[in-house]
N, C-alpha and C. Protein backbone atom coordinates (compact mmCIF):
# COMPACT_ATOMS: atom_id res chain seq x y z
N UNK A 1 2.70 -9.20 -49.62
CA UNK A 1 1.37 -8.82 -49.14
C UNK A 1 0.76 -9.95 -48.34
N UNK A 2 -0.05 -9.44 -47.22
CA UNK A 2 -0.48 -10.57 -46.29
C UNK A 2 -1.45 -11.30 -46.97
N UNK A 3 -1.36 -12.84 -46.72
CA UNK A 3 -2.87 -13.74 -47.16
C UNK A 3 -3.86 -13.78 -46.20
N UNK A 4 -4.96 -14.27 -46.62
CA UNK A 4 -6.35 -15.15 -46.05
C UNK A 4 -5.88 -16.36 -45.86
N UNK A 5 -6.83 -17.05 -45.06
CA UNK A 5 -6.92 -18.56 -44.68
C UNK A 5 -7.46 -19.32 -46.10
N UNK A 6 -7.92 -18.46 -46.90
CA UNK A 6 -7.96 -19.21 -48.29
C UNK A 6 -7.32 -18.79 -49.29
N UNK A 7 -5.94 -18.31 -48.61
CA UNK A 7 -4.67 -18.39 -49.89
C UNK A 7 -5.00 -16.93 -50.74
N UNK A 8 -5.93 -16.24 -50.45
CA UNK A 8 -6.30 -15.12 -51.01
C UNK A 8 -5.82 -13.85 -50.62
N UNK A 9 -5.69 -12.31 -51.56
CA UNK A 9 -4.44 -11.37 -50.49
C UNK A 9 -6.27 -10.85 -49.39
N UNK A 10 -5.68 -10.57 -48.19
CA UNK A 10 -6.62 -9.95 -47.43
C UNK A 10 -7.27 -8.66 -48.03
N UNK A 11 -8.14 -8.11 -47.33
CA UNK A 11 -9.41 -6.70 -48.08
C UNK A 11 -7.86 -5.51 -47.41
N UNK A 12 -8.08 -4.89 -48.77
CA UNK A 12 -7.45 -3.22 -48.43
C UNK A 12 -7.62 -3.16 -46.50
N UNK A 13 -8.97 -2.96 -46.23
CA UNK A 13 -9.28 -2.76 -44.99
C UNK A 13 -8.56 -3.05 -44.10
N UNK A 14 -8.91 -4.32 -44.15
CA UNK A 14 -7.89 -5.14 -42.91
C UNK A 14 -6.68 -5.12 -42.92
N UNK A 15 -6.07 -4.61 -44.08
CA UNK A 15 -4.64 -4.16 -44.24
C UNK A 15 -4.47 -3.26 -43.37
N UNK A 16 -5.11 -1.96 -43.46
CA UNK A 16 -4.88 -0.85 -43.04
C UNK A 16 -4.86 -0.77 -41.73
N UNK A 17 -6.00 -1.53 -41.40
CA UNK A 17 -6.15 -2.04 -39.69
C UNK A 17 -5.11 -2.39 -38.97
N UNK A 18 -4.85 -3.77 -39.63
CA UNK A 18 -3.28 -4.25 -39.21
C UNK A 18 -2.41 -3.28 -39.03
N UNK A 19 -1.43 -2.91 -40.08
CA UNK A 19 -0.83 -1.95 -40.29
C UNK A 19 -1.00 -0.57 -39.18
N UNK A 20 -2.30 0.01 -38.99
CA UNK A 20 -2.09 1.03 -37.93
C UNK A 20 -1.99 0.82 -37.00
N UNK A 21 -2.66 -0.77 -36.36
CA UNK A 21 -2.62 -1.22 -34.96
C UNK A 21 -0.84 -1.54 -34.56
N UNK A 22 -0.46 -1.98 -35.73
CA UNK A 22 1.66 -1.85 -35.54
C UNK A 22 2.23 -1.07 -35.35
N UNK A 23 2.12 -0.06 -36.12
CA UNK A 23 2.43 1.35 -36.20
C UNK A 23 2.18 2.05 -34.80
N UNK A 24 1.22 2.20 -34.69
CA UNK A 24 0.85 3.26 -33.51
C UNK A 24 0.87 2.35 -32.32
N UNK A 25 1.17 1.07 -32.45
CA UNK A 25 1.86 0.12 -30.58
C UNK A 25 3.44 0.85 -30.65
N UNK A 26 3.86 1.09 -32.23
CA UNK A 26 5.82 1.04 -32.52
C UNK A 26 6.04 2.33 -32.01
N UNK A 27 5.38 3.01 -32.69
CA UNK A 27 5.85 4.56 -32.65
C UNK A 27 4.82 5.69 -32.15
N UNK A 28 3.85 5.62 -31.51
CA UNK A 28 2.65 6.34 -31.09
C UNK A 28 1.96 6.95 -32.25
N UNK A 29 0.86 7.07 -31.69
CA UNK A 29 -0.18 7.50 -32.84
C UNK A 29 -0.16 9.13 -33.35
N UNK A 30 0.11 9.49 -32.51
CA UNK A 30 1.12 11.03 -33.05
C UNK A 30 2.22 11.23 -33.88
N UNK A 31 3.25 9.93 -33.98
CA UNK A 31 4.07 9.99 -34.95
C UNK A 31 3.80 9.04 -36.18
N UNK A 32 2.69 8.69 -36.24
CA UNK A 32 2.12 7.72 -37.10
C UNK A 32 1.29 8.77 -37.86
N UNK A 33 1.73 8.84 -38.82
CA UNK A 33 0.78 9.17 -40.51
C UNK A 33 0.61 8.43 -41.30
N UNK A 34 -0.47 8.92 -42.24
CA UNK A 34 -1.65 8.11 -42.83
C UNK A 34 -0.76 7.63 -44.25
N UNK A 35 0.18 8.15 -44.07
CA UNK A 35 1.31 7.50 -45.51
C UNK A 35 1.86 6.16 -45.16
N UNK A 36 2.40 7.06 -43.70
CA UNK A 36 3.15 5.54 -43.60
C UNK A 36 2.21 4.67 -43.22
N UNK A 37 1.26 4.49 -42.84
CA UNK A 37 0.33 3.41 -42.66
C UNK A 37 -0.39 2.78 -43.90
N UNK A 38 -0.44 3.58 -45.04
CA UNK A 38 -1.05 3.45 -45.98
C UNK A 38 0.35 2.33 -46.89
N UNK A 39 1.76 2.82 -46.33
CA UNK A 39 2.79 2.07 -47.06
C UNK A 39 2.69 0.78 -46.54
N UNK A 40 2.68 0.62 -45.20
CA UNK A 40 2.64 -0.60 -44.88
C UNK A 40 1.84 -1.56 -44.95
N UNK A 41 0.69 -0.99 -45.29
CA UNK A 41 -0.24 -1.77 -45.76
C UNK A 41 -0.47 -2.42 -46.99
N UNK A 42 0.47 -2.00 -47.61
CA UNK A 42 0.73 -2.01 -49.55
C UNK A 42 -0.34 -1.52 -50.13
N UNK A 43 -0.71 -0.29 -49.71
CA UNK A 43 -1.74 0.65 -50.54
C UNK A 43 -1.47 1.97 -50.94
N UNK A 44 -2.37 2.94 -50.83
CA UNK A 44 -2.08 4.68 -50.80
C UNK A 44 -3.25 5.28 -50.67
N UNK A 45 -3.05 6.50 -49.91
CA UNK A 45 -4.02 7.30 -49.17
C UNK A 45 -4.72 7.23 -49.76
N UNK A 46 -5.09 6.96 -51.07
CA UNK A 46 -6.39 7.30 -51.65
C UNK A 46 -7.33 6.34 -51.15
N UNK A 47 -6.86 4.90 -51.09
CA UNK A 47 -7.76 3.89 -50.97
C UNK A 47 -7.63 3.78 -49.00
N UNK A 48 -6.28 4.09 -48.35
CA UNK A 48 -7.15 4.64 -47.09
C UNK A 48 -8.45 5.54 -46.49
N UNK A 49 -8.41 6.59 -47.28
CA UNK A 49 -9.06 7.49 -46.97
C UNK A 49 -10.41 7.11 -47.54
N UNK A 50 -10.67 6.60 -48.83
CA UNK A 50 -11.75 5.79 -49.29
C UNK A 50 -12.61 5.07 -47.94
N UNK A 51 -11.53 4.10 -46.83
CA UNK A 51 -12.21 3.24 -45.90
C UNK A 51 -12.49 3.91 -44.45
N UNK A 52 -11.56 5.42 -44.75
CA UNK A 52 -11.77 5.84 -43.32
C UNK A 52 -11.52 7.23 -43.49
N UNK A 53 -12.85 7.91 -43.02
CA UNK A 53 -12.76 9.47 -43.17
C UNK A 53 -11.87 10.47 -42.81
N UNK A 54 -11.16 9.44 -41.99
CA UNK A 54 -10.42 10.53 -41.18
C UNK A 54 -9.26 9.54 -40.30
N UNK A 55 -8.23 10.55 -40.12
CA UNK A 55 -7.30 9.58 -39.20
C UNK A 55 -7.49 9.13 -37.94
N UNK A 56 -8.82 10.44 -37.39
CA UNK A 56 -9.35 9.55 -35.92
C UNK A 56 -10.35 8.83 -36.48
N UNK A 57 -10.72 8.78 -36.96
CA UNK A 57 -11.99 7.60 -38.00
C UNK A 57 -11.19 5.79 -37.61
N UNK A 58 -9.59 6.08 -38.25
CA UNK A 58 -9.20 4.75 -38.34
C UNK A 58 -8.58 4.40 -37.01
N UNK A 59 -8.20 6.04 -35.93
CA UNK A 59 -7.81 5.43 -34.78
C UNK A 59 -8.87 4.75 -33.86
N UNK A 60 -9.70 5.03 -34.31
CA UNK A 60 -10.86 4.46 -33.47
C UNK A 60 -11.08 2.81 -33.71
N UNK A 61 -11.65 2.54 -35.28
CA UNK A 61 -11.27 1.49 -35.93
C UNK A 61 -10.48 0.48 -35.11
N UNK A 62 -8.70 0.81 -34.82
CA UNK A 62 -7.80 -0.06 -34.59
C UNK A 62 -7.99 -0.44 -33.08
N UNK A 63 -9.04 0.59 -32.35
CA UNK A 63 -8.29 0.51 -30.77
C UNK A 63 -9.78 -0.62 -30.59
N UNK A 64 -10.68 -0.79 -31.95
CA UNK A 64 -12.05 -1.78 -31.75
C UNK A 64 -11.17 -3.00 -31.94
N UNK A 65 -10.54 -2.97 -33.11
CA UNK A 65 -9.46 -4.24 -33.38
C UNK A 65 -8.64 -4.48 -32.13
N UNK A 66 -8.15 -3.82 -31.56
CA UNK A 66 -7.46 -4.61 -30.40
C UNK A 66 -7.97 -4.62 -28.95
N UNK A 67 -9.56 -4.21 -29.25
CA UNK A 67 -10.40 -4.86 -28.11
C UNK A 67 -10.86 -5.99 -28.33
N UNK A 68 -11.01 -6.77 -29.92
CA UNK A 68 -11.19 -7.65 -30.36
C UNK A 68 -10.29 -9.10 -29.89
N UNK A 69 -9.27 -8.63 -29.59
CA UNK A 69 -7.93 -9.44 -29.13
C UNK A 69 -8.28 -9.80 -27.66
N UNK A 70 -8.59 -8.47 -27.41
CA UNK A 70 -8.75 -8.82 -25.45
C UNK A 70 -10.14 -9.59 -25.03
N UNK A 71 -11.43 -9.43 -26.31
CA UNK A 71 -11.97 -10.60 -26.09
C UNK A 71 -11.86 -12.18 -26.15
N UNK A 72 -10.65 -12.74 -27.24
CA UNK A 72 -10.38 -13.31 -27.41
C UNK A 72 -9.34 -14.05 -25.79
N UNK A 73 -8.66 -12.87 -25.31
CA UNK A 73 -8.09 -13.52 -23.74
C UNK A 73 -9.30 -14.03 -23.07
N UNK A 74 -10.38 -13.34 -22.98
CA UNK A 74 -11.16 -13.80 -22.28
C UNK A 74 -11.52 -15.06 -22.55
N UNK A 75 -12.19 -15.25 -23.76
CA UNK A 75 -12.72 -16.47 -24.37
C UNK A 75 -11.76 -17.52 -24.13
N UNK A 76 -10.52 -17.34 -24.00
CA UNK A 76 -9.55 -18.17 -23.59
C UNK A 76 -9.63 -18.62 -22.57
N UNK A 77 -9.97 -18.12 -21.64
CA UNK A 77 -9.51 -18.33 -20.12
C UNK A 77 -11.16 -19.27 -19.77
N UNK A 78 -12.15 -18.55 -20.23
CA UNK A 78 -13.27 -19.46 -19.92
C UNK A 78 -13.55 -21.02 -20.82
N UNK A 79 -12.53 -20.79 -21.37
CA UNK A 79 -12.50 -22.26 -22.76
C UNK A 79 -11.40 -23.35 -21.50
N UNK A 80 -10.70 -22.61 -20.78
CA UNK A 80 -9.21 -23.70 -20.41
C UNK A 80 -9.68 -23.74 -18.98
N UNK A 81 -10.50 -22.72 -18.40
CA UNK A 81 -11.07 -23.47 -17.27
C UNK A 81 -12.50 -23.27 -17.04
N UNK A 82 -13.28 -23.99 -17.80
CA UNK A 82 -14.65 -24.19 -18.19
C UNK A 82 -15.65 -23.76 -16.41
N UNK A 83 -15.08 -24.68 -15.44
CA UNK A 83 -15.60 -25.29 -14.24
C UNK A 83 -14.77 -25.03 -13.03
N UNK A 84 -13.94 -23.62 -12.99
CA UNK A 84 -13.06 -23.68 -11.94
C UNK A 84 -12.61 -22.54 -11.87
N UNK A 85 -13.36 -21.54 -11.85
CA UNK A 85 -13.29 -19.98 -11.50
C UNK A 85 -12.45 -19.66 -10.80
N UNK A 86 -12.02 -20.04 -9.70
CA UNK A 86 -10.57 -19.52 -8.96
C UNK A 86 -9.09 -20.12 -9.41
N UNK A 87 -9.32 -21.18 -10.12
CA UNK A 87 -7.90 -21.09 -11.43
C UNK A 87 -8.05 -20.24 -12.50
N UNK A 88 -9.23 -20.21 -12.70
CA UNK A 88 -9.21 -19.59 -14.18
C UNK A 88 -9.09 -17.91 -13.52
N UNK A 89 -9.19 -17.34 -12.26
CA UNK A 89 -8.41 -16.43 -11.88
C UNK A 89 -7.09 -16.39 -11.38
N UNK A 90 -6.43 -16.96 -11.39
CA UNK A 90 -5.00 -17.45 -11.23
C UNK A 90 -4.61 -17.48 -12.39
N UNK A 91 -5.05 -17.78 -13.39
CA UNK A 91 -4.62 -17.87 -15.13
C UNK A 91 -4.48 -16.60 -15.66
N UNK A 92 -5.59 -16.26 -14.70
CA UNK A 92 -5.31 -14.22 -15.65
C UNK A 92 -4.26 -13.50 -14.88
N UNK A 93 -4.08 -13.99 -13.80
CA UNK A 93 -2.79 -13.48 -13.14
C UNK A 93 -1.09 -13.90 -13.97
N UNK A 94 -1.60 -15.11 -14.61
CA UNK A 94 -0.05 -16.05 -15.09
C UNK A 94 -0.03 -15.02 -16.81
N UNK A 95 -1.42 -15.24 -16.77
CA UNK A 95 -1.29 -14.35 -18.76
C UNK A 95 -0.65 -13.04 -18.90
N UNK A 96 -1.29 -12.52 -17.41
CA UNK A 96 -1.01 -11.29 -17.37
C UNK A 96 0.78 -10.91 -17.42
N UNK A 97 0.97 -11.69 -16.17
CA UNK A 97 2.75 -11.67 -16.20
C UNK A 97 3.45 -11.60 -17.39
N UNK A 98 2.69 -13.47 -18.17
CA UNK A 98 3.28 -13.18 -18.98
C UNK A 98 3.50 -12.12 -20.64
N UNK A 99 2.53 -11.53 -20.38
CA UNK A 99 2.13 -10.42 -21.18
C UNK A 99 3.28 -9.11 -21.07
N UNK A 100 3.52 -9.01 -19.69
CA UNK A 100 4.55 -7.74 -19.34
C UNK A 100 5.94 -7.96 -20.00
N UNK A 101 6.04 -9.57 -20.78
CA UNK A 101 7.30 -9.66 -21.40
C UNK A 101 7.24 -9.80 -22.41
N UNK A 102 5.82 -9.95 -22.97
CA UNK A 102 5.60 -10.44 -24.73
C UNK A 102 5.06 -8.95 -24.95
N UNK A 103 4.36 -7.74 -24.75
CA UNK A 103 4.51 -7.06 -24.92
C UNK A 103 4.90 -6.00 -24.18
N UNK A 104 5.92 -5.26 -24.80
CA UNK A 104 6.87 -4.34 -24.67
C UNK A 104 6.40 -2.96 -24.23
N UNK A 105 5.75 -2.85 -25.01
CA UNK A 105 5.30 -1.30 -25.68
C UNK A 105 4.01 -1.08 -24.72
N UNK A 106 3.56 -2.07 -23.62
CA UNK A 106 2.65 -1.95 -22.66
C UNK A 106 1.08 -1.69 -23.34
N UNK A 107 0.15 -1.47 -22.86
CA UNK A 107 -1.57 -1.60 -23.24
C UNK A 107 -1.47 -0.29 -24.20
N UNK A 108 -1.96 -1.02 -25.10
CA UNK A 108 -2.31 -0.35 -26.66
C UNK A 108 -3.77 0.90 -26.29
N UNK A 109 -4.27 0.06 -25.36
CA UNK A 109 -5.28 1.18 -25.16
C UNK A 109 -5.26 1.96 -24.01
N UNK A 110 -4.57 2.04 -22.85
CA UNK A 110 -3.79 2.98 -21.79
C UNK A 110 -3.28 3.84 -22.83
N UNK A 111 -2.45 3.14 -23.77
CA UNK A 111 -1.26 4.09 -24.27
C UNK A 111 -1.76 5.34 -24.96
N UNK A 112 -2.89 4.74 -25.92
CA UNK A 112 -4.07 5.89 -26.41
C UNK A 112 -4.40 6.76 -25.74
N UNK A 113 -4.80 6.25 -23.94
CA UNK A 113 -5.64 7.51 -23.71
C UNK A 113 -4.73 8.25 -23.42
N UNK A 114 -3.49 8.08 -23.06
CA UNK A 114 -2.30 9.21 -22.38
C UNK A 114 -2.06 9.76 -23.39
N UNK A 115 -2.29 9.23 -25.20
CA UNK A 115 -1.60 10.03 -25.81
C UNK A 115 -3.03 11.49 -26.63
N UNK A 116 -3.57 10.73 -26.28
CA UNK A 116 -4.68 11.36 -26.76
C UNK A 116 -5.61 12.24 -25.91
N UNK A 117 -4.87 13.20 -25.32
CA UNK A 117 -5.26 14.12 -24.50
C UNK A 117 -6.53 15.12 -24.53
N UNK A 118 -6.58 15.59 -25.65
CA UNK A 118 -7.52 16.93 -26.06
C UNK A 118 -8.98 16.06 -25.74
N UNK A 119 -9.89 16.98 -25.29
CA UNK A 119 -11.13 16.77 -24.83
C UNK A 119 -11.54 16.60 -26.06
N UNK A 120 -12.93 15.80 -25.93
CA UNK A 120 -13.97 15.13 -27.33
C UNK A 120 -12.92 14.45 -28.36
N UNK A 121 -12.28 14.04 -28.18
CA UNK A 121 -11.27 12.96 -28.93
C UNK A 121 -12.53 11.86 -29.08
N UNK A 122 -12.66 11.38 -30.46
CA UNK A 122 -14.17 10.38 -30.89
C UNK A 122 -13.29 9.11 -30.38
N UNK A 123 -11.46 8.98 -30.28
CA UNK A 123 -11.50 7.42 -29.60
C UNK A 123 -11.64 7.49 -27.97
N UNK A 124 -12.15 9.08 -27.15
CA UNK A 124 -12.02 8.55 -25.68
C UNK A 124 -13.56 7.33 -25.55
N UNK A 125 -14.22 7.77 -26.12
CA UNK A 125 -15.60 6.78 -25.84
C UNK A 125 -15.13 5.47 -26.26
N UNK A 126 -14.08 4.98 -27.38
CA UNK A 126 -14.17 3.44 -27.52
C UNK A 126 -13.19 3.10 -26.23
N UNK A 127 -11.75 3.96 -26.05
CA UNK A 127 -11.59 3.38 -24.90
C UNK A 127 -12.01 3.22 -23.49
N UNK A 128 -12.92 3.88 -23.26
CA UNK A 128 -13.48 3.91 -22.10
C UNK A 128 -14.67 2.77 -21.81
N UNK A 129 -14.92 2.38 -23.13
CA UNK A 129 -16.15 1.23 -23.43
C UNK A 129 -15.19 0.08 -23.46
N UNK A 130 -13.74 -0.05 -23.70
CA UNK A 130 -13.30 -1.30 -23.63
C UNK A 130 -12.66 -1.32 -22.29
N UNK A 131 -12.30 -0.52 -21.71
CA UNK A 131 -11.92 -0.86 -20.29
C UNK A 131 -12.99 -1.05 -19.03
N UNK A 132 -13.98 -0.28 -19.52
CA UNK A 132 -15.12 -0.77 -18.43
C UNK A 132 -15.65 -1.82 -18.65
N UNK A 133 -15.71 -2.31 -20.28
CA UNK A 133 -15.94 -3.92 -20.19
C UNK A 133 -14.73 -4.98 -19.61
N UNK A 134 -13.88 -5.00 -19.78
CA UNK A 134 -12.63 -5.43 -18.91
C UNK A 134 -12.85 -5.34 -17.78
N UNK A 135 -13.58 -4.53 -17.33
CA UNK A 135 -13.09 -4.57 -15.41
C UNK A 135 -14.45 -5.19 -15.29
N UNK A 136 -15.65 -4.84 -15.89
CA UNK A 136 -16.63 -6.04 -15.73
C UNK A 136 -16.74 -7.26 -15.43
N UNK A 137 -15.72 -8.00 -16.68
CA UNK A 137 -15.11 -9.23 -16.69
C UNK A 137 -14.06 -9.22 -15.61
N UNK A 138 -13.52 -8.84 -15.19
CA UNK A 138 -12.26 -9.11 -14.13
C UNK A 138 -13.04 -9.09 -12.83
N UNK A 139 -13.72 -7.96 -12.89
CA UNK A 139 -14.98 -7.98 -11.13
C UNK A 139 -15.92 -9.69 -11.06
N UNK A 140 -16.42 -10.01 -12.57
CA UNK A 140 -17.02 -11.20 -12.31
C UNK A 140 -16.39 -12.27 -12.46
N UNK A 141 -15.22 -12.41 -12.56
CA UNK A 141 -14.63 -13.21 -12.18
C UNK A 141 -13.75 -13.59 -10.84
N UNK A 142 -13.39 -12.53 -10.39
CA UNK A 142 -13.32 -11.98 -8.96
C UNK A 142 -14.55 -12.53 -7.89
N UNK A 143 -15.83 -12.52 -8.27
CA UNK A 143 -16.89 -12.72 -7.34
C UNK A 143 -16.77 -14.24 -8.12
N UNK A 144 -17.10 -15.02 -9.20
CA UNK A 144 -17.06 -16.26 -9.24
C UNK A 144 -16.33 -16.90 -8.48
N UNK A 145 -14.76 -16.06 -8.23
CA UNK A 145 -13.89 -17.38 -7.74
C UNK A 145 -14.19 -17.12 -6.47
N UNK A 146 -14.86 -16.63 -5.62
CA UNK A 146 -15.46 -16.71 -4.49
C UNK A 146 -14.47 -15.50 -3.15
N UNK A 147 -14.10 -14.54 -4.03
CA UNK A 147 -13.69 -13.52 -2.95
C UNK A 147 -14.54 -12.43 -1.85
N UNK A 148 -14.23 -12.01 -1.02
CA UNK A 148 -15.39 -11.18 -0.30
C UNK A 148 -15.91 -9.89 -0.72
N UNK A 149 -14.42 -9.42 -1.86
CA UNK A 149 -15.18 -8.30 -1.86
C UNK A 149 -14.28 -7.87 -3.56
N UNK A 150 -15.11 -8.96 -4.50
CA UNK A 150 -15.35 -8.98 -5.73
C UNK A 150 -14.66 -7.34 -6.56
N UNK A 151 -15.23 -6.22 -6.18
CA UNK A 151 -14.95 -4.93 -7.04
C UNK A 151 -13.83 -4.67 -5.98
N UNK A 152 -13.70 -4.75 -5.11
CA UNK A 152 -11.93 -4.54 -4.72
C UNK A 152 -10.79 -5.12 -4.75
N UNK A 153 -11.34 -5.74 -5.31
CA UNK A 153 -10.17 -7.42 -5.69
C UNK A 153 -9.71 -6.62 -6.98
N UNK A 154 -10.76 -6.59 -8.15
CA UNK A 154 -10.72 -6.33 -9.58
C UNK A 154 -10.00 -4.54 -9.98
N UNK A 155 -10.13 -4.14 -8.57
CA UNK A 155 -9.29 -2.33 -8.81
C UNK A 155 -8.03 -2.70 -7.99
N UNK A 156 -7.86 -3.79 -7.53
CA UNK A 156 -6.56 -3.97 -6.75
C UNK A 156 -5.60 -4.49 -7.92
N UNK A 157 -6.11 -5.61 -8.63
CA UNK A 157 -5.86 -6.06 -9.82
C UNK A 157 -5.48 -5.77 -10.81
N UNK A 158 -6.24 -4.38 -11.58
CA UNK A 158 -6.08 -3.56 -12.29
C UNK A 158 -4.99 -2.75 -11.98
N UNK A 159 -5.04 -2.08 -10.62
CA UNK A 159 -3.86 -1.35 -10.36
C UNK A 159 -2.49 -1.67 -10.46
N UNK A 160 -2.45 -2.96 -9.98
CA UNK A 160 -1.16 -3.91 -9.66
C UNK A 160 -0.77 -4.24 -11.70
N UNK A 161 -2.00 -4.26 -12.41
CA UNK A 161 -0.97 -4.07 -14.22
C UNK A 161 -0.77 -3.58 -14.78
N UNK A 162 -1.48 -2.06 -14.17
CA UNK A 162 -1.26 -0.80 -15.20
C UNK A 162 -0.07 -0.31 -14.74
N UNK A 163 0.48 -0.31 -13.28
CA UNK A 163 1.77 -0.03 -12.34
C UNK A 163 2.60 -1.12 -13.02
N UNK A 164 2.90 -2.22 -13.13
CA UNK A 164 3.42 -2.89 -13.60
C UNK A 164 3.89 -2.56 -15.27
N UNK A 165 2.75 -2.21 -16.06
CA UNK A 165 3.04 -2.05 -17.14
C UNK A 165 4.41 -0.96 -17.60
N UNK A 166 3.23 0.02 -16.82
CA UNK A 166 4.47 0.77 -16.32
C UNK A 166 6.04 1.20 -16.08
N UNK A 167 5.90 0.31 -15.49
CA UNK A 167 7.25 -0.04 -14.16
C UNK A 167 8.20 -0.56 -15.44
N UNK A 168 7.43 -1.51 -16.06
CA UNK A 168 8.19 -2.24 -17.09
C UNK A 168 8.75 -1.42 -17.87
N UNK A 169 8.34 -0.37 -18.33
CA UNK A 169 8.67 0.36 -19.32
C UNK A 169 9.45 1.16 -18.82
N UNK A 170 9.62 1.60 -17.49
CA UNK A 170 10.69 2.80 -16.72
C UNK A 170 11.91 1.91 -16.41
N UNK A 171 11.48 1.46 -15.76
CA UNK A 171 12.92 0.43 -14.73
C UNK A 171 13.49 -1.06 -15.67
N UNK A 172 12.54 -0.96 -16.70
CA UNK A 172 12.65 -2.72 -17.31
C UNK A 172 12.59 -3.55 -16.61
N UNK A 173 12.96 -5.26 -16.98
CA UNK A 173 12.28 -6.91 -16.31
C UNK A 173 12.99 -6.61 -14.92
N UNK A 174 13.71 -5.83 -14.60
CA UNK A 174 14.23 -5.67 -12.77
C UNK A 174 13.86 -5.42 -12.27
N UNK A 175 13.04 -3.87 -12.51
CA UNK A 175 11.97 -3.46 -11.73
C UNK A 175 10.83 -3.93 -10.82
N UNK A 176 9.96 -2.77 -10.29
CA UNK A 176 9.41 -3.57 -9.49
C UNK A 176 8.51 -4.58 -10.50
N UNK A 177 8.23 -4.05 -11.67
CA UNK A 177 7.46 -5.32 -12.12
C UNK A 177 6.88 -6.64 -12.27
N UNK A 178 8.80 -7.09 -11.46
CA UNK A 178 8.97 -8.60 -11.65
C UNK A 178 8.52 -9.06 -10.26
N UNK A 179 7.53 -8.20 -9.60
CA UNK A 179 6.78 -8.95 -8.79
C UNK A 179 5.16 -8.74 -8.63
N UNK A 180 4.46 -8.40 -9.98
CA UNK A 180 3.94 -8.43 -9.94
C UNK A 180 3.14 -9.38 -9.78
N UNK A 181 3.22 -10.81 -9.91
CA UNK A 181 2.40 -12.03 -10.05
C UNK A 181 2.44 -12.65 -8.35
N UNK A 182 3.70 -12.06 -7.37
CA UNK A 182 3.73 -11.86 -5.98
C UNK A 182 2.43 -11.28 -5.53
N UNK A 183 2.41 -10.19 -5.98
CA UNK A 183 1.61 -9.38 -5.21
C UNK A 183 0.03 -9.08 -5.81
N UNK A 184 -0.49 -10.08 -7.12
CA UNK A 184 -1.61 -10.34 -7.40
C UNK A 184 -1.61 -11.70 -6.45
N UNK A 185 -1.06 -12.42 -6.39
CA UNK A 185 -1.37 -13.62 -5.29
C UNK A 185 -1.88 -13.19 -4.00
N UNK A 186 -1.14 -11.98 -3.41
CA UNK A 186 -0.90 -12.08 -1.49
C UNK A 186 -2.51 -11.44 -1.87
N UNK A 187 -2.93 -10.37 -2.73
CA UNK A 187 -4.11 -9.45 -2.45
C UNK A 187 -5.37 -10.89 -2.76
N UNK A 188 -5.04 -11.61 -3.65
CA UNK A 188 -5.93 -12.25 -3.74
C UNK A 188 -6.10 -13.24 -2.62
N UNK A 189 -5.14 -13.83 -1.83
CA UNK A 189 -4.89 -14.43 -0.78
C UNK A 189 -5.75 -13.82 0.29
N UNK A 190 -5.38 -12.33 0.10
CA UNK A 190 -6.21 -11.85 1.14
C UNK A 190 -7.79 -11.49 1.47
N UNK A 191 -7.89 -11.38 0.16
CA UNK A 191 -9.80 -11.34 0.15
C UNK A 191 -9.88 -12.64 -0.31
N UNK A 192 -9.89 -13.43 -0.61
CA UNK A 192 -10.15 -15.15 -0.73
C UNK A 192 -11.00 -14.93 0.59
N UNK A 193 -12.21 -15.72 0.36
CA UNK A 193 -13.12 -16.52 1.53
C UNK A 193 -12.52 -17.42 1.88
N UNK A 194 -12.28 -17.81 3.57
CA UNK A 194 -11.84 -19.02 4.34
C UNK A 194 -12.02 -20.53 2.97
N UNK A 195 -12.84 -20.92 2.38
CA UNK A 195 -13.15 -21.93 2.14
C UNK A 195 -12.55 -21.92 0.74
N UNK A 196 -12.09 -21.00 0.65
CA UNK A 196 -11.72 -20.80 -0.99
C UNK A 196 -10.11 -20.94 -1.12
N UNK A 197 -9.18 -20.88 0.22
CA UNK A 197 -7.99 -20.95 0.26
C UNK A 197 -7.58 -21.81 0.02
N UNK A 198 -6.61 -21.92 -0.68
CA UNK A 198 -5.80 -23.50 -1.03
C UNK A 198 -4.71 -24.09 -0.09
């Protein structure tokens, strides 16, 4: 059973959390039931269902937990380049790459919305609230590092990792994927302001 930072076993909860956010990156959230999530967590439905009303109750839950993560990239990137906005956009280009090889199974929350089709689904609103905060952050960082045209940089951007993610998953590391960090450079190259070019 997993520990705490004080040697203690973690809350049921956060078990379950864990556990579904694995599950449903491994095997989609359609082939993920509340048993087997409840096994891996070293519990049983009773005390799942105790923390979460429902199985979209906890899909919702997990896809907050791994927006939790993607704040944490952020917080990263403004921690390692405090004072230098057009590296620290070059950094999200290098994370990003290297992301297309550390994970496999491509965006946990893309993957949701494709799988989660049926209208009024209670997780389309969390994902739609974590990707529009994402492109927020990617547009203002886009206009920090001094490009001309900030929200077309950040949908050029976006496009070039969800295609990528993609790509990765159809064609594998041969594909076109493996140029994606090419072709976030040339677009950014190309809206770069004169004074901003290196």
């Amino acid at each position: 059973m997993a520990g705490n930072a004080n040697g203690g076993k973690t809350k049921p909860r956060e078990r379950i959390v864990s556990a579904a956010c694995t599950l449903f990156r491994e095997n989609g959230i359609r082939a993920t039931g509340v048993e087997a999530i409840a096994e891996a967590a070293d519990t049983n439905k009773m005390t799942l269902y105790r923390h979460f009303g429902s199985k979209d109750e906890l899909i919702c839950e997990a896809l907050k937990c791994i927006s939790d993560r993607h704040s944490a990239f952020w917080d990263r990137l403004a921690s390692d380049f405090p004072s230098d906005s057009r590296r620290r956009l070059l950094a999200w280009v290098e994370l990003r790459a290297a992301s297309l090889v550390e994970e496999p199974y491509g965006c946990d929350i893309s993957n949701a919305a494709v799988e989660l089709k049926e209208t009024g689904h209670p997780a389309h609103a969390v994902i739609e609230q974590v990707k529009a905060a994402q492109h927020r952050q990617l547009t203002d960082l886009c206009a920090a590092a001094g490009t001309r045209d900030p929200e077309l940089l950040a949908n050029s951007l976006a496009l070039l990792m969800e295609g990528a993610r993609v790509s990765r998953c159809v064609s594998g590391p041969d594909g076109p994927s493996r140029e994606f960090s090419r072709a976030c450079y040339a677009v950014i190259e190309a809206l770069s302001n004169a004074d901003t070019v290196n």
